[in-house]
Every structure is written in C-alpha cells, then in structure tokens.
Protein backbone atom coordinates (compact mmCIF):
# COMPACT_ATOMS: atom_id res chain seq x y z
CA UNK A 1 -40.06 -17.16 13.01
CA UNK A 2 -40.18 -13.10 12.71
CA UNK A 3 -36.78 -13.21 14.30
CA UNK A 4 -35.25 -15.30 11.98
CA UNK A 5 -35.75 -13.09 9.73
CA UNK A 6 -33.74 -9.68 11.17
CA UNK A 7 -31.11 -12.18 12.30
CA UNK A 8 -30.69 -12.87 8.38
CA UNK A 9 -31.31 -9.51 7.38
CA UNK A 10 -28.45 -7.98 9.95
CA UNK A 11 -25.94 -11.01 8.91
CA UNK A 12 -25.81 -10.33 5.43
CA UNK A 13 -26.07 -6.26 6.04
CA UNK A 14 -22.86 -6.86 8.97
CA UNK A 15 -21.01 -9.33 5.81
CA UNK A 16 -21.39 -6.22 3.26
CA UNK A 17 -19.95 -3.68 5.77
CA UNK A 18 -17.15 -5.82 6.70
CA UNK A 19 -16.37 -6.47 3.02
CA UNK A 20 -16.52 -3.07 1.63
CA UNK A 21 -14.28 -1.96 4.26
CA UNK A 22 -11.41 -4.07 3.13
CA UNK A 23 -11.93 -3.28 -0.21
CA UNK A 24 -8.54 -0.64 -0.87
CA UNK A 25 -7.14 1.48 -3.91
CA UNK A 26 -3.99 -0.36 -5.08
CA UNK A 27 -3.35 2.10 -7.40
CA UNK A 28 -3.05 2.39 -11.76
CA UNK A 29 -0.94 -0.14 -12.66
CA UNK A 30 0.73 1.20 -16.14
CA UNK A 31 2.65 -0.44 -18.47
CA UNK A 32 5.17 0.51 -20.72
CA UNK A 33 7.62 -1.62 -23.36
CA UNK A 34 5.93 -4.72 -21.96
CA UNK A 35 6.93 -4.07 -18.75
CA UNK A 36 4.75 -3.42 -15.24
CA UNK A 37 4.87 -0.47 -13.27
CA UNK A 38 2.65 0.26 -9.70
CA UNK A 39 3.14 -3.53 -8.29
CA UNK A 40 4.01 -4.93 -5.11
CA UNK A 41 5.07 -8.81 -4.34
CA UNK A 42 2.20 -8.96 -1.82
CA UNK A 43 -0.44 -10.65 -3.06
CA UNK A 44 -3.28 -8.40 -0.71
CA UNK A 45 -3.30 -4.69 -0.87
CA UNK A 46 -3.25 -3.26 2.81
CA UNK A 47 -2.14 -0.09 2.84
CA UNK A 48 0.64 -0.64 4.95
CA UNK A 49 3.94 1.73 4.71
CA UNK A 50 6.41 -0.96 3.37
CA UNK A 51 3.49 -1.82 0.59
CA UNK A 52 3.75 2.18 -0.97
CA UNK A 53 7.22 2.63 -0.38
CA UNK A 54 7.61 -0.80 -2.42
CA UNK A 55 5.53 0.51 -5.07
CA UNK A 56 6.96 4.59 -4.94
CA UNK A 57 9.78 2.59 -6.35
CA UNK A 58 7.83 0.55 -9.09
CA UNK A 59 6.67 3.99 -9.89
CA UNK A 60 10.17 5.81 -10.24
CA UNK A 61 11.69 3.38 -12.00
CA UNK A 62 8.98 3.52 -14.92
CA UNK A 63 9.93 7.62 -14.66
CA UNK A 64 5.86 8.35 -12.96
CA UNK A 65 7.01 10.61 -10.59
CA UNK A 66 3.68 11.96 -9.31
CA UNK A 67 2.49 8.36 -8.16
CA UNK A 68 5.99 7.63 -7.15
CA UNK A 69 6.30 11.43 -4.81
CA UNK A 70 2.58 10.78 -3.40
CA UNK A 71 3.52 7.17 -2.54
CA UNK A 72 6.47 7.83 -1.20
CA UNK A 73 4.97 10.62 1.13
CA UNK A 74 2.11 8.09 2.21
CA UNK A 75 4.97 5.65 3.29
CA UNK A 76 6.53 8.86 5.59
CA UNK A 77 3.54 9.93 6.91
CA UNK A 78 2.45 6.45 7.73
CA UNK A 79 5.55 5.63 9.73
CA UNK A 80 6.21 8.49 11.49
CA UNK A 81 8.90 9.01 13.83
CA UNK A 82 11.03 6.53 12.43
CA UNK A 83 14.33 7.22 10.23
CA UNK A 84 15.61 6.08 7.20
CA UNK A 85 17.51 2.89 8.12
CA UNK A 86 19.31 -0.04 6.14
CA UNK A 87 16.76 -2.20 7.84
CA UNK A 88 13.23 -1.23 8.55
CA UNK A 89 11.54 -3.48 11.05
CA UNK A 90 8.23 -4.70 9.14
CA UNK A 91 6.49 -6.63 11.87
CA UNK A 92 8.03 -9.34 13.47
CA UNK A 93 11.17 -10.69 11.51
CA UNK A 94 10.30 -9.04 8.62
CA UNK A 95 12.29 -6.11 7.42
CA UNK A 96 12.51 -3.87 4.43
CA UNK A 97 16.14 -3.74 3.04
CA UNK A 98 17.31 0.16 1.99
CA UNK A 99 14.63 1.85 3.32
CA UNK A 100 15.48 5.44 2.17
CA UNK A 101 12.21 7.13 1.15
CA UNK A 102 13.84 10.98 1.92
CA UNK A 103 16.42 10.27 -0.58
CA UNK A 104 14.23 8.65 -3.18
CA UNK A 105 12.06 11.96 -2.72
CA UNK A 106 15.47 14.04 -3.39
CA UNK A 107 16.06 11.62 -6.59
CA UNK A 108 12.90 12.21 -8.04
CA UNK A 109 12.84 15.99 -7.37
C-alpha cells in the first residue's frame, strides 16, 4: 500500500515537470487603433523559427522595432546556416513564402 503512494506522488511531480516545460513566452501582444500586433496564425506557441519571423513582422508593421529586431534575430540564430530564400522549407510540405529576415533587419534599421 506504501508504494502506492510514491507511485502517486512521482506521477503527479513527473505531470508538473512535463507541463511547466511547455509552458513558453509568446510575447506582449500590443494593440493600437483597434488593431493586433505580436500574433502568429498558430494556435500553440513553440518557439520555432518560422513562428518569430511570423511575428518580427506583426511587430514591424505596428512600427515596434525592438520586438520586431530581437525576433527577427531569434528566427536567424535559430536557423542557422540557411539563406534567405523565396521558399523556406518548414517541415515537411510546409514552407514559409518570402522568407527574408536580413532584409527586414535592413528595413527596420
């Protein structure tokens, strides 16, 4: 019966370390003349390079450059080695269209 016990005890203590892991920043989200800036279309946050390149240009379209520069950066760094391309290969079939984060960097600079 003891057992039973620990095996409870480690479940839920292995649950809340698997759940606080996932948990990610997804950023301010501002908003100005009613509309939304800082969004992605994904529905889950997961840090991926497509996800903060998507939302560098949320960012520089509602003119905040210094979430939109450190995104932007993130989305380089994450995906190094690889060029800006018309097409960047997501996974699978999936591709980003116009994926030109050096140039985006020289537009907001």
């Amino acid at each position: 019966m003891r057992r039973k016990g620990y095996d409870i005890v480690g479940l839920m203590l292995g649950a809340l370390v698997l759940f606080s892991s996932c948990s990610m920043d997804t950023g301010p989200v501002y908003t100005k003349d009613g509309q939304r800036y800082g969004l992605t279309g994904d529905q889950v946050w997961r840090g991926q390079w497509w996800q903060y390149y998507e939302r560098a240009l949320s960012y520089a379209e509602g003119e905040y450059w210094d979430d939109a520069i450190a995104d932007l950066k993130q989305a380089v760094g994450t995906r190094l080695g690889q060029k800006d391309q018309r097409r960047a290969n997501t996974y699978g079939l999936h591709f980003v269209e116009n994926y030109f984060p050096h140039r985006e960097l020289g537009v907001i600079y």
